[in-house]
C-alpha atoms as a PDB file:
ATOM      1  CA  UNK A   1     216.013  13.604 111.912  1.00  0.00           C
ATOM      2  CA  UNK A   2     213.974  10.707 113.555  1.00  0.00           C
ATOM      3  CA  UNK A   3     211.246  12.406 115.519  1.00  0.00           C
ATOM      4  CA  UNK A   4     210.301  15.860 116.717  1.00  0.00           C
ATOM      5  CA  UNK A   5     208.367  15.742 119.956  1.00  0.00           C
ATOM      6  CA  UNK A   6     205.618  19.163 119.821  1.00  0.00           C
ATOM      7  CA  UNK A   7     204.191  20.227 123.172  1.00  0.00           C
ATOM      8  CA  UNK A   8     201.745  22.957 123.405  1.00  0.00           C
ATOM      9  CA  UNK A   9     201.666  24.155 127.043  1.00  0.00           C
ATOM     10  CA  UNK A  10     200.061  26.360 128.928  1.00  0.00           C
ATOM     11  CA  UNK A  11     201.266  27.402 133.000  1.00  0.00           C
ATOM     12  CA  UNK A  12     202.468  24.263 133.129  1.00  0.00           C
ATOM     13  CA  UNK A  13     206.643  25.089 134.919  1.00  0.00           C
ATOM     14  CA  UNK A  14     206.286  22.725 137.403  1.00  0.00           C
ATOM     15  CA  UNK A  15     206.393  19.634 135.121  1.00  0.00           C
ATOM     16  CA  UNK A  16     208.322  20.967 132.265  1.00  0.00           C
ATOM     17  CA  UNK A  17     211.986  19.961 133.818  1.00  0.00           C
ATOM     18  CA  UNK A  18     210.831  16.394 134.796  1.00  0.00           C
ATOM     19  CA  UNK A  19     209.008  15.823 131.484  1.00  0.00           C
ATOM     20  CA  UNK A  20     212.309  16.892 129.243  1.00  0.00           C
ATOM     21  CA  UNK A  21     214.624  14.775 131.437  1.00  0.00           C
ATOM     22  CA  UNK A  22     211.659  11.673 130.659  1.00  0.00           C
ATOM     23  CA  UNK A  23     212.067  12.128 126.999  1.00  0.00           C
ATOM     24  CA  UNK A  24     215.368  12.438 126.929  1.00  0.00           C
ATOM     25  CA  UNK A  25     216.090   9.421 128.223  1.00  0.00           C
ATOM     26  CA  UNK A  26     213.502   7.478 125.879  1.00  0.00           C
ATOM     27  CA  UNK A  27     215.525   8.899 122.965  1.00  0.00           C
ATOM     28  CA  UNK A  28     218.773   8.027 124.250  1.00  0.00           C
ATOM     29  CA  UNK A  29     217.941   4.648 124.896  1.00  0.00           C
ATOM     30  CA  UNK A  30     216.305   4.164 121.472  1.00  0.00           C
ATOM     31  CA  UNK A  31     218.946   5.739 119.404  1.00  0.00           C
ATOM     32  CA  UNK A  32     216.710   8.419 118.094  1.00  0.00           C
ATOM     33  CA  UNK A  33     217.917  11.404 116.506  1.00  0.00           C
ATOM     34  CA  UNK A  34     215.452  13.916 118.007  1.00  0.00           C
ATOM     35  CA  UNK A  35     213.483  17.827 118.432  1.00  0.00           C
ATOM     36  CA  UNK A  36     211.845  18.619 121.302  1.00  0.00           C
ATOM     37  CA  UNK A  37     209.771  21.583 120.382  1.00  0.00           C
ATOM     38  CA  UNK A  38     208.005  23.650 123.456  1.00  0.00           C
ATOM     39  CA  UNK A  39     205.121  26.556 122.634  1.00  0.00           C
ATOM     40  CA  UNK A  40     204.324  28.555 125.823  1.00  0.00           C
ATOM     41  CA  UNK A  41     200.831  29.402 124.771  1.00  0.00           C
ATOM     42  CA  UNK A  42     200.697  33.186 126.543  1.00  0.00           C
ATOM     43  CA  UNK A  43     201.475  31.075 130.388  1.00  0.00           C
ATOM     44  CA  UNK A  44     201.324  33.693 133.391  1.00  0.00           C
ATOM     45  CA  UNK A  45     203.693  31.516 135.255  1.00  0.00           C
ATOM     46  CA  UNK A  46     207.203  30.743 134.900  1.00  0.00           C
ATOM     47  CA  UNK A  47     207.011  28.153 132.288  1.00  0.00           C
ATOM     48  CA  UNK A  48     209.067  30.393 129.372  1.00  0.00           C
ATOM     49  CA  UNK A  49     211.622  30.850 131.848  1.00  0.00           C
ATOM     50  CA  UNK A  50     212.001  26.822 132.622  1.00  0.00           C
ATOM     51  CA  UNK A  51     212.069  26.495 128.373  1.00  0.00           C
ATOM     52  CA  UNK A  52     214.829  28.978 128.277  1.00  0.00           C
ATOM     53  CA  UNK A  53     216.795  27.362 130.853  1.00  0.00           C
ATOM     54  CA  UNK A  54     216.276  24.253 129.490  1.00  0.00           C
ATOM     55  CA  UNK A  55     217.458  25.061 126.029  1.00  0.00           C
ATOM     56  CA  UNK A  56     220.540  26.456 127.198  1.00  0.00           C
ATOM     57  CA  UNK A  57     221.389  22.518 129.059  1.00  0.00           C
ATOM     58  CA  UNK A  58     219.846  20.861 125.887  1.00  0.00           C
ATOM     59  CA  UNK A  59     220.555  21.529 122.293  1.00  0.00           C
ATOM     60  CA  UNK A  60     218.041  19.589 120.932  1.00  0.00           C
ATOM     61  CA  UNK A  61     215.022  21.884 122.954  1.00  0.00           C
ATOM     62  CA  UNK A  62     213.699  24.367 120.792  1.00  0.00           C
ATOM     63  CA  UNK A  63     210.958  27.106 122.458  1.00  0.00           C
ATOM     64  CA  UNK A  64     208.210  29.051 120.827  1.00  0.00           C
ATOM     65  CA  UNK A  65     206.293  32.030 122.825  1.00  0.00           C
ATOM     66  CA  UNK A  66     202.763  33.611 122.196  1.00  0.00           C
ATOM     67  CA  UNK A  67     202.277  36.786 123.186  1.00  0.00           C
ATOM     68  CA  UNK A  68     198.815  35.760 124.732  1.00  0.00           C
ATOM     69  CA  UNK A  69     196.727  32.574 125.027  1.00  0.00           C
ATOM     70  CA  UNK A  70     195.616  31.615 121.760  1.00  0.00           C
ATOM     71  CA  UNK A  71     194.511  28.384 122.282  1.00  0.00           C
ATOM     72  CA  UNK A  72     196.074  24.508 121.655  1.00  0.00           C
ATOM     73  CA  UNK A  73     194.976  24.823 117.982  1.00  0.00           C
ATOM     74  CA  UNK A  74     197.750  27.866 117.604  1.00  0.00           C
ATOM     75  CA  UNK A  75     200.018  26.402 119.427  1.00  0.00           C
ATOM     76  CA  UNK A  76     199.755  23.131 117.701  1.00  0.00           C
ATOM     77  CA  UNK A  77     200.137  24.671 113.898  1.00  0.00           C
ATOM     78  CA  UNK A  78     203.263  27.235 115.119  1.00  0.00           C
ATOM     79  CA  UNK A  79     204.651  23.568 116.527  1.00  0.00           C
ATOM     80  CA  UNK A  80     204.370  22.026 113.244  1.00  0.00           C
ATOM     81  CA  UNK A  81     205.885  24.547 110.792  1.00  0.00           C
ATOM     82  CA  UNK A  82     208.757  24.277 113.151  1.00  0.00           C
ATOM     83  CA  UNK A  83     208.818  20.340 113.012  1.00  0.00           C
ATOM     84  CA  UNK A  84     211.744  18.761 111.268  1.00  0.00           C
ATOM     85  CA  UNK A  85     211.466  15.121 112.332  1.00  0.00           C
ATOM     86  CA  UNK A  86     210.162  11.948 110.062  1.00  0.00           C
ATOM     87  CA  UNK A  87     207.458  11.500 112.908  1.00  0.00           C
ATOM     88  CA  UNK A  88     206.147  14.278 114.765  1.00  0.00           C
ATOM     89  CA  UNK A  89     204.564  13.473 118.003  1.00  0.00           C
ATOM     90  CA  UNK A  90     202.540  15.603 119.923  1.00  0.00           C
ATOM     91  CA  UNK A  91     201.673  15.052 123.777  1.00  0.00           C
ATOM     92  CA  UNK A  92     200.627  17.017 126.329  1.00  0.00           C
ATOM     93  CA  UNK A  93     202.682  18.838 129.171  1.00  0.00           C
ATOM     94  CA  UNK A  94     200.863  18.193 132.150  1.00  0.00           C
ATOM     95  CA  UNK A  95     203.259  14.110 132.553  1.00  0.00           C
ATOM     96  CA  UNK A  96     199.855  12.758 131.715  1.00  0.00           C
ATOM     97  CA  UNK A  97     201.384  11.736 128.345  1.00  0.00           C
ATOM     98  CA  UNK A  98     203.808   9.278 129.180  1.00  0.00           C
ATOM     99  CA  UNK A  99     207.188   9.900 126.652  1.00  0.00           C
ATOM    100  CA  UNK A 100     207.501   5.705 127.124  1.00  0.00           C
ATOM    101  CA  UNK A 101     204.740   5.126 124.547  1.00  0.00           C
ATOM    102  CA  UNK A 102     206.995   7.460 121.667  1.00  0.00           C
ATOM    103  CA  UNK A 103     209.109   3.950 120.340  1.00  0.00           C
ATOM    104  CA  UNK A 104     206.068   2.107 119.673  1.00  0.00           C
ATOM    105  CA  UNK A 105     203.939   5.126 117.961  1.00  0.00           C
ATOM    106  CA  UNK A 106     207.291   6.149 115.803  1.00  0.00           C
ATOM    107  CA  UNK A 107     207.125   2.029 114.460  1.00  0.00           C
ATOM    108  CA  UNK A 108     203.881   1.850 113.667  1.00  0.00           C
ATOM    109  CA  UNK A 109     204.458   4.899 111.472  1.00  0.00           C
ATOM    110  CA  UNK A 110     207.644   3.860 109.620  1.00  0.00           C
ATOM    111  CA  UNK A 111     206.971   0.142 110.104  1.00  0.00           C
ATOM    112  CA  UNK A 112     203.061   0.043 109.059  1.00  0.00           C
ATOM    113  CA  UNK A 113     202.988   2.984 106.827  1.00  0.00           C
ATOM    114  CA  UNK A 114     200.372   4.463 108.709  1.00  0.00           C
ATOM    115  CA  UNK A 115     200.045   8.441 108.674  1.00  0.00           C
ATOM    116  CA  UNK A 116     198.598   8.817 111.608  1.00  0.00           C
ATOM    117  CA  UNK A 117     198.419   6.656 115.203  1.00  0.00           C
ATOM    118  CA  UNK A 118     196.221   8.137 117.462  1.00  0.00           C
ATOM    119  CA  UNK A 119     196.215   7.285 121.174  1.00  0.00           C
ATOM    120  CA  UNK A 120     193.628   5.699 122.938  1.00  0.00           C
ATOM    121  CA  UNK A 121     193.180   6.421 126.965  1.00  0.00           C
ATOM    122  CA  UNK A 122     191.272   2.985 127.377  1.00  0.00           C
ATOM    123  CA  UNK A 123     192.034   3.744 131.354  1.00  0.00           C
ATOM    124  CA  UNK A 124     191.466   7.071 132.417  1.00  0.00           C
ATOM    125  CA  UNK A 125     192.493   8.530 135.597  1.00  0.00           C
ATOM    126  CA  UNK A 126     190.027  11.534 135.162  1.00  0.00           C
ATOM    127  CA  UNK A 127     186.692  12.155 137.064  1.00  0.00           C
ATOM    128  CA  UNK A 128     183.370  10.718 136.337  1.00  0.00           C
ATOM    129  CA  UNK A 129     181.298  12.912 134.736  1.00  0.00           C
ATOM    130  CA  UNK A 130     184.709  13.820 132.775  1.00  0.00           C
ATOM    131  CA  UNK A 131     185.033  10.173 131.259  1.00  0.00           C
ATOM    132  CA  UNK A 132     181.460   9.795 130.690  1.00  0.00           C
ATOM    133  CA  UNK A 133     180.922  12.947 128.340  1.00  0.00           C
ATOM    134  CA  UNK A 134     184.101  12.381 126.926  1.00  0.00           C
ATOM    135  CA  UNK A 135     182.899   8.979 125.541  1.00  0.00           C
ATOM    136  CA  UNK A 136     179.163  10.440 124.286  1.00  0.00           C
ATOM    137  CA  UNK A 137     181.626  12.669 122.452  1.00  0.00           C
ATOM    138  CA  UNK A 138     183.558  10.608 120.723  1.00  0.00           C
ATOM    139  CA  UNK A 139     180.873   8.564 120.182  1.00  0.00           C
ATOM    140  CA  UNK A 140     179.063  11.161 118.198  1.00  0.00           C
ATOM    141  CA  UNK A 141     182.677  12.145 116.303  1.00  0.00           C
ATOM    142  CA  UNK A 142     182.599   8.400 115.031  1.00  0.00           C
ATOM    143  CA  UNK A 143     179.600   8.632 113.764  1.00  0.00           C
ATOM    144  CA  UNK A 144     179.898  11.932 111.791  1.00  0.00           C
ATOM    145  CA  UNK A 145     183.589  11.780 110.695  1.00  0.00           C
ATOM    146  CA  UNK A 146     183.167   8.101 110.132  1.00  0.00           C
ATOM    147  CA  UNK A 147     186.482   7.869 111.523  1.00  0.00           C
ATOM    148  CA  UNK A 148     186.635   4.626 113.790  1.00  0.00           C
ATOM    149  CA  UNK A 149     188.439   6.220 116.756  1.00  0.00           C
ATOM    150  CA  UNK A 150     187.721   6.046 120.290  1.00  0.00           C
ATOM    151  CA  UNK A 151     189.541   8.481 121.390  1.00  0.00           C
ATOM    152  CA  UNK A 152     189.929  11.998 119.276  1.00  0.00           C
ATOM    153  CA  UNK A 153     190.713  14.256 121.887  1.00  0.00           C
ATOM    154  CA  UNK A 154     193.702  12.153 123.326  1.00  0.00           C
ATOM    155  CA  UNK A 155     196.799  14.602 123.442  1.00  0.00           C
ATOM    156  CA  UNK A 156     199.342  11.765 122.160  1.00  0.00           C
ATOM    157  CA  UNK A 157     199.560  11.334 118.529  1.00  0.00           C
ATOM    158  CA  UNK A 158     202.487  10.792 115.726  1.00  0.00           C
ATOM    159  CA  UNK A 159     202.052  12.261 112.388  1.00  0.00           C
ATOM    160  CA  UNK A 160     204.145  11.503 108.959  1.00  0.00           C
ATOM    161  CA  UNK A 161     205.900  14.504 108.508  1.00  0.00           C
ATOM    162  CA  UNK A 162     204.002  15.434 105.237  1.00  0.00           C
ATOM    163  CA  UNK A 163     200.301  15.122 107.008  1.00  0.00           C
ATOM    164  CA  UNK A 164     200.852  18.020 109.174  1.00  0.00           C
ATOM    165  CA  UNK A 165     202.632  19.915 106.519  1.00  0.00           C
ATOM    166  CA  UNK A 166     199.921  19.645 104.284  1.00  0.00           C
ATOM    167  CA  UNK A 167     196.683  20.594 106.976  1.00  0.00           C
ATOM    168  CA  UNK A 168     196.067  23.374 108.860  1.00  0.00           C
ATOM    169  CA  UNK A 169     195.009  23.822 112.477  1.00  0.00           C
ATOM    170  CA  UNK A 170     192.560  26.475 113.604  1.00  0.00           C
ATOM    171  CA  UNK A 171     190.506  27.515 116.045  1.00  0.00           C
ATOM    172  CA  UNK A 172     189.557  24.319 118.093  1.00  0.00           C
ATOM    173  CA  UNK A 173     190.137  22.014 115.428  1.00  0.00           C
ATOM    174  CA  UNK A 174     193.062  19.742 117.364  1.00  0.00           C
ATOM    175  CA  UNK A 175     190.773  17.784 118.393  1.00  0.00           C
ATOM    176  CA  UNK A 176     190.017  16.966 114.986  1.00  0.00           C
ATOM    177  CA  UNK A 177     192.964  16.941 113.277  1.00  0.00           C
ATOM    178  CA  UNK A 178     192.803  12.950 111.684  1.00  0.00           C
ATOM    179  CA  UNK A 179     189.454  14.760 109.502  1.00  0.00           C
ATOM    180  CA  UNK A 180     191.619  17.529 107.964  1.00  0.00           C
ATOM    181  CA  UNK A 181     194.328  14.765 107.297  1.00  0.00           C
ATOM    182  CA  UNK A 182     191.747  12.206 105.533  1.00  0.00           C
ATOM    183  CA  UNK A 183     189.994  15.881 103.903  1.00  0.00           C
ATOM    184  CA  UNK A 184     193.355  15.721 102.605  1.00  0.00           C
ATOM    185  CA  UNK A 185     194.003  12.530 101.581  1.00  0.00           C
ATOM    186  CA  UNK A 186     195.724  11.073 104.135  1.00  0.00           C
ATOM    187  CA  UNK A 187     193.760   7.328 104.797  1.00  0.00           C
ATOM    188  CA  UNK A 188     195.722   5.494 106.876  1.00  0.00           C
ATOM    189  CA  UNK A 189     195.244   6.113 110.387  1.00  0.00           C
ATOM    190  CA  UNK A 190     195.951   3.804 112.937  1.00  0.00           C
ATOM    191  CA  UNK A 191     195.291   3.510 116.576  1.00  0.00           C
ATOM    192  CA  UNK A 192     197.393   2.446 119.682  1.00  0.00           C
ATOM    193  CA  UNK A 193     196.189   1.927 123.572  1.00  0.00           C
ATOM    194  CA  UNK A 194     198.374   4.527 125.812  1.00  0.00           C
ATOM    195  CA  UNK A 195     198.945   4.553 129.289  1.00  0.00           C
ATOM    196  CA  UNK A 196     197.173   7.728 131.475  1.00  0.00           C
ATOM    197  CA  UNK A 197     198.758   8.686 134.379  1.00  0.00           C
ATOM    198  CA  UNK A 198     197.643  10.504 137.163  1.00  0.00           C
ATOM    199  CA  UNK A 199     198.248  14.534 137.111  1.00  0.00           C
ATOM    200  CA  UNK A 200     201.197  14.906 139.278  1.00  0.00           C
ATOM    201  CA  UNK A 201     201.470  18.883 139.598  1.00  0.00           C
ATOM    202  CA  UNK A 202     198.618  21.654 138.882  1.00  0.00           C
ATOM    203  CA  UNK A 203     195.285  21.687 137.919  1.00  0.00           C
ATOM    204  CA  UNK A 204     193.304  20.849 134.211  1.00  0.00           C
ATOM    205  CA  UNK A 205     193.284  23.701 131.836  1.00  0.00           C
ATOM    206  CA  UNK A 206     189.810  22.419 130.494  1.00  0.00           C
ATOM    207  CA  UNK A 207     186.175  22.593 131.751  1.00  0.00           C
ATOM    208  CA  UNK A 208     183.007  21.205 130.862  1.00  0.00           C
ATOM    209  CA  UNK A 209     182.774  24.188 128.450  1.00  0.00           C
ATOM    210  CA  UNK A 210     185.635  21.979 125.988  1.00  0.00           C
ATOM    211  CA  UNK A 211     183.203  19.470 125.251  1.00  0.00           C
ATOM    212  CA  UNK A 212     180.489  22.376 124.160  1.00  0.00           C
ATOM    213  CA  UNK A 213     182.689  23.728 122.216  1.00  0.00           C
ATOM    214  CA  UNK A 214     183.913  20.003 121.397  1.00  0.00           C
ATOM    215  CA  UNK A 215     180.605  19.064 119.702  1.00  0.00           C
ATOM    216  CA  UNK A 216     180.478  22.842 118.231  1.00  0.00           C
ATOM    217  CA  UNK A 217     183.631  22.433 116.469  1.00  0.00           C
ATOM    218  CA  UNK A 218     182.151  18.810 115.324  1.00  0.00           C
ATOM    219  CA  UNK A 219     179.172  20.244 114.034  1.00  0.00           C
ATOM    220  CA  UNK A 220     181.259  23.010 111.775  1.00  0.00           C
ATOM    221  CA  UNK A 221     184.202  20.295 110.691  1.00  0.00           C
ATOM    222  CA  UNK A 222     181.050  17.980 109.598  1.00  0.00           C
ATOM    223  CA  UNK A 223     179.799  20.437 107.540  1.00  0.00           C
ATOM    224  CA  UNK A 224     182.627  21.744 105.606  1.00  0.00           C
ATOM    225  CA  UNK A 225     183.985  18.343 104.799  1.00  0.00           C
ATOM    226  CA  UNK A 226     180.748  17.883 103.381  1.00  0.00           C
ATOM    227  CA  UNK A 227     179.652  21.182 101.689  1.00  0.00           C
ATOM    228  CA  UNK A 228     182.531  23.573 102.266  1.00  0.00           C
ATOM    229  CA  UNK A 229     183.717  23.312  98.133  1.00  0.00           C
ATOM    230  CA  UNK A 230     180.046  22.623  97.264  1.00  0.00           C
ATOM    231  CA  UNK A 231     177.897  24.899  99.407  1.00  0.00           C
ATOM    232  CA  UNK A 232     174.967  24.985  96.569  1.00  0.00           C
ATOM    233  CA  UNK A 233     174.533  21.447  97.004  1.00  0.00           C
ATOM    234  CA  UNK A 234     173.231  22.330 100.402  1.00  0.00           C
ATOM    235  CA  UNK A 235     171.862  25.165 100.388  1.00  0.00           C
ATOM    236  CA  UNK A 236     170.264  25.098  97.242  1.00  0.00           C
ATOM    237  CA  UNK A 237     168.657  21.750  97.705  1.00  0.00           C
ATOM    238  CA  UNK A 238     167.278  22.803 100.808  1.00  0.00           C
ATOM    239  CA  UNK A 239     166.037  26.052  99.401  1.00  0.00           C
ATOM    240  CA  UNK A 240     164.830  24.262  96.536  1.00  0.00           C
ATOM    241  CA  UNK A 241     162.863  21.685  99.049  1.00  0.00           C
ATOM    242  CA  UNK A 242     161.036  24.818 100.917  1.00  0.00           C
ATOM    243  CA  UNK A 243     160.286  26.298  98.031  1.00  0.00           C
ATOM    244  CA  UNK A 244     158.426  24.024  96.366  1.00  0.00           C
ATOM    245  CA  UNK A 245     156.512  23.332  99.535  1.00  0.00           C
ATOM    246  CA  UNK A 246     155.845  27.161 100.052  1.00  0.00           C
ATOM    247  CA  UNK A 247     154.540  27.691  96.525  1.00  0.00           C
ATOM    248  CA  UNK A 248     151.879  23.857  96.729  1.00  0.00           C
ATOM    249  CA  UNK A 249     150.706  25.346  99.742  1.00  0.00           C
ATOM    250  CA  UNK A 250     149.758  28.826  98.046  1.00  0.00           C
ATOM    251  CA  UNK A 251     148.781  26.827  95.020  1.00  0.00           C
ATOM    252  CA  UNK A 252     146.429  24.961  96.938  1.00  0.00           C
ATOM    253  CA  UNK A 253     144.870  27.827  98.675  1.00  0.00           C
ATOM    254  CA  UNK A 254     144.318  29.828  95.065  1.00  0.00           C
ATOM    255  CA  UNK A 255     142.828  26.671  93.851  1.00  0.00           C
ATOM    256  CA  UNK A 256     140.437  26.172  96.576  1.00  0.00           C
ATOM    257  CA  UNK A 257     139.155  29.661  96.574  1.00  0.00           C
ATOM    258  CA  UNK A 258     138.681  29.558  92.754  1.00  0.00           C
ATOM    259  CA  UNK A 259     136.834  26.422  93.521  1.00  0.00           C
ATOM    260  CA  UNK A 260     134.692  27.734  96.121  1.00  0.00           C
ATOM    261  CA  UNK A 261     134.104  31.251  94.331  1.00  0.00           C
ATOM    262  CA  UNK A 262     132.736  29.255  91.179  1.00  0.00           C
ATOM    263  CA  UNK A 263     130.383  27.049  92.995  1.00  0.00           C
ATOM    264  CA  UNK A 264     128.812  30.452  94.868  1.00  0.00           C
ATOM    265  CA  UNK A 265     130.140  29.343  98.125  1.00  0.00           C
ATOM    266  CA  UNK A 266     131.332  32.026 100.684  1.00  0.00           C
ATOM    267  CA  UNK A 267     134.761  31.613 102.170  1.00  0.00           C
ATOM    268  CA  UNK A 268     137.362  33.946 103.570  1.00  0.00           C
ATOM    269  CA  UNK A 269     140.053  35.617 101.820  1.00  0.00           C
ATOM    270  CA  UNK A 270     142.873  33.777 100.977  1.00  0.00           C
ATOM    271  CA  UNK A 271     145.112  36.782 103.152  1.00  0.00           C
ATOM    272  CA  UNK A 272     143.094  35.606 105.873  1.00  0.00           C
ATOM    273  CA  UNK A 273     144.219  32.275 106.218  1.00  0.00           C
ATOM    274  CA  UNK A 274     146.983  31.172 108.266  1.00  0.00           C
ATOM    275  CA  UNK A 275     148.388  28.932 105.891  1.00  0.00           C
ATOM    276  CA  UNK A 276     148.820  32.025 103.232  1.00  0.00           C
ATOM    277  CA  UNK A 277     151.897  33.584 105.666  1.00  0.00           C
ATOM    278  CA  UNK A 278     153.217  30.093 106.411  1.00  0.00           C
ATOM    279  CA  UNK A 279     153.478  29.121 102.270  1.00  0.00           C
ATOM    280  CA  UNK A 280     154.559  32.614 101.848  1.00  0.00           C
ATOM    281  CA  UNK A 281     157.495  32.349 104.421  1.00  0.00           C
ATOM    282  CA  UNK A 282     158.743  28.847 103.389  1.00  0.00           C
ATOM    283  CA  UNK A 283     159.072  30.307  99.632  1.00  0.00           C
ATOM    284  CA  UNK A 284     160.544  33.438 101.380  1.00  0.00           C
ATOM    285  CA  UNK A 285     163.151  30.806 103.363  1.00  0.00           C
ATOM    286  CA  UNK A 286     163.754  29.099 100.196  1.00  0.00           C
ATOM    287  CA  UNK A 287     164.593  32.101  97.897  1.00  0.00           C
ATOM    288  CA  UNK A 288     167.266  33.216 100.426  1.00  0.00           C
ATOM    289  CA  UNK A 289     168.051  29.712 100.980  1.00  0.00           C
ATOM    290  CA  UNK A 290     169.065  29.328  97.409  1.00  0.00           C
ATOM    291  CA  UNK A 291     170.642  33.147  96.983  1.00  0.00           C
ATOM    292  CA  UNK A 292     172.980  31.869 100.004  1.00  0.00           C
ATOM    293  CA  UNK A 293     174.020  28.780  98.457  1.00  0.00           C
ATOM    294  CA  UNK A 294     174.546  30.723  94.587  1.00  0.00           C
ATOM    295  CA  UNK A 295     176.834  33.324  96.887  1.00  0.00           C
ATOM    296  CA  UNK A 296     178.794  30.221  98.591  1.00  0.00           C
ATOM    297  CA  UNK A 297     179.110  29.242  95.276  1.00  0.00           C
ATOM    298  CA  UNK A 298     180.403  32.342  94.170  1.00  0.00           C
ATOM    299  CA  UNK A 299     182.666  33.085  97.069  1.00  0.00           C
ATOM    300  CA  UNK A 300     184.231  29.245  96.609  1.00  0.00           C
ATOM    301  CA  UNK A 301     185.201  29.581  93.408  1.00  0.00           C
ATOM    302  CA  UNK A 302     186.923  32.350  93.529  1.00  0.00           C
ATOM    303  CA  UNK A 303     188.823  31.588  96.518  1.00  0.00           C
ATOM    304  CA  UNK A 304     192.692  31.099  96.183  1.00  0.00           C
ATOM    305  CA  UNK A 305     192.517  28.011  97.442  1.00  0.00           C
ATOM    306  CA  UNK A 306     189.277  26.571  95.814  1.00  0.00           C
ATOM    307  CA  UNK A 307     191.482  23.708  93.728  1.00  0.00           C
ATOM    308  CA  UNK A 308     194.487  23.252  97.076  1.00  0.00           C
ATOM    309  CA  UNK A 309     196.034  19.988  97.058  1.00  0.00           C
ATOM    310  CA  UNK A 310     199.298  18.785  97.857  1.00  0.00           C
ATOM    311  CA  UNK A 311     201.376  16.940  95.085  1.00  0.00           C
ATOM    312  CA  UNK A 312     202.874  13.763  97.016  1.00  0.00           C
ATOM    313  CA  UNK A 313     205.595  12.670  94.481  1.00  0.00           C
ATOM    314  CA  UNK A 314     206.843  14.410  91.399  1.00  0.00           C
ATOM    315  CA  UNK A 315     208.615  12.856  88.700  1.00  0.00           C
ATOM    316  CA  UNK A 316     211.110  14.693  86.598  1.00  0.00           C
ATOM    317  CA  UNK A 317     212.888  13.713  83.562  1.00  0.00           C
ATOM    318  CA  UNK A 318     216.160  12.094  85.014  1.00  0.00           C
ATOM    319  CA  UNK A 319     213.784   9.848  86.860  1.00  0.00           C
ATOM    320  CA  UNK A 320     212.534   8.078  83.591  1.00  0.00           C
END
């Protein structure tokens, strides 16, 4: 199979109908062999009964339903173990996507070897404040995934089959799925300019609260790229670092007061000093900084999946 085409959707019955007949058509005229997989993410509204109807027209429609709303990330990793296609591309179901860009995404794939193409929405039709934070954010998402990207939230991507395989999806981390792919070894990710349209029916599923939670999630993803397999090399250099300040301070002080006892000059206790509770506290900080890391340490190693990788080609015997 060519391509499967993963939607994650949530309320959205009005455009379902009109954005199946869309892709439909792109695949017949292209000659693809194709999936169209649909998860109803917990929708109040009709949507699951549009899927169903759907599937019974078209054989090539398949529907998954959550009992609640568990987010895009859920939706997005059900989608994916379902995926049979080459290519998988995911796009939203709101007709914002447009299906017309799927021909060019699935060459760049197969033609350029890439593992991922990631759209870019260089025209927006969204409001101001909406295109504005969106750009601080991916502005800050280059610069800590070192990912050259402009556009990591866009809903329109194509994976190699084996990339989204190999990852897995959770909470919030869609938007971030090209980091788990390089965090597993998949390096060649590509970029294409893709048309935004105008929302035709409804109303956006996101606030302002998305691109909290947007710089949140970057914050976390950051970090265990970094330190999740290593967690005493932060930790334990930190706690190291306050430490060592903690205990110079309190050396200092017990030096000074030595100093000042042995030359007969009065001065206050060393417990009465300020700077006594603030040494005492970094060393404090640093001793649990340190303990923290050791148990990271601890709790990494003996995790199932502290040496996961995914073997890409195997040779056997009759190969040789």
């Amino acid at each position: 199979m060519d391509i499967s085409v993963v939607i994650p959707l949530f309320n959205e019955e009005e455009s379902l109908p009109e954005l199946h007949t869309w892709i439909q058509k792109v695949m017949k005229e292209h000659g693809f062999s194709y999936e169209i997989i649909m998860i109803d993410d917990g929708s109040n509204d009709k949507s699951w009964e549009v899927i169903e109807k759907l599937a019974k027209e078209d054989f090539n429609l398949k529907g998954l339903k959550f009992r609640r709303n568990y987010g895009k990330s859920a939706a997005l990793f059900s989608g994916f173990a379902a995926a049979n296609g080459d290519v998988v591309i995911t796009m939203d179901a709101d007709l914002q996507d447009s299906p017309e860009e799927i021909p060019e995404l699935y060459r760049m794939i197969t033609d350029q070897n890439l593992d991922i193409v990631s759209g870019w929405k260089k025209t927006r039709y969204d409001s101001f404040i909406k295109n504005n934070t969106s750009k601080i954010y991916n502005w800050a998402a280059r610069k800590a995934t070192k990912i050259k990207l402009h556009d990591f939230n866009c809903g329109l991507k194509a994976y190699r089959n084996k990339v989204i395989k190999s990852i897995e999806v959770y909470g919030e981390m869609h938007r971030y799925i090209p980091v788990l792919a390089k965090e597993a070894g998949f390096t060649k990710i590509g970029e294409k300019p893709v048309q935004h349209q105008k929302r035709k029916y409804g109303t956006t599923k996101f606030g302002l609260e998305r691109f909290v939670n947007g710089f949140l999630d970057l914050m976390s993803i950051s970090f265990m790229t970094r330190f999740g397999k290593r967690p005493m090399h932060f930790f334990g250099t930190l706690g190291i670092l306050m430490f060592f300040l903690g205990f110079i301070a309190a050396a200092y002080l017990g030096i000074r007061k030595l100093y000042f006892v042995y030359n007969n000059v009065l001065i206050e206790r060393v417990t009465e000093s300020p700077y006594f509770f603030i040494s005492l506290t970094l060393m404090i900080i640093g001793v649990l900084l340190f303990v923290g890391g050791f148990l990271g340490e601890m709790i990494s190693r003996n995790s199932p999946i502290r040496n996961f990788y995914h073997i890409d080609k195997k040779l056997n015997v009759e190969d040789r």
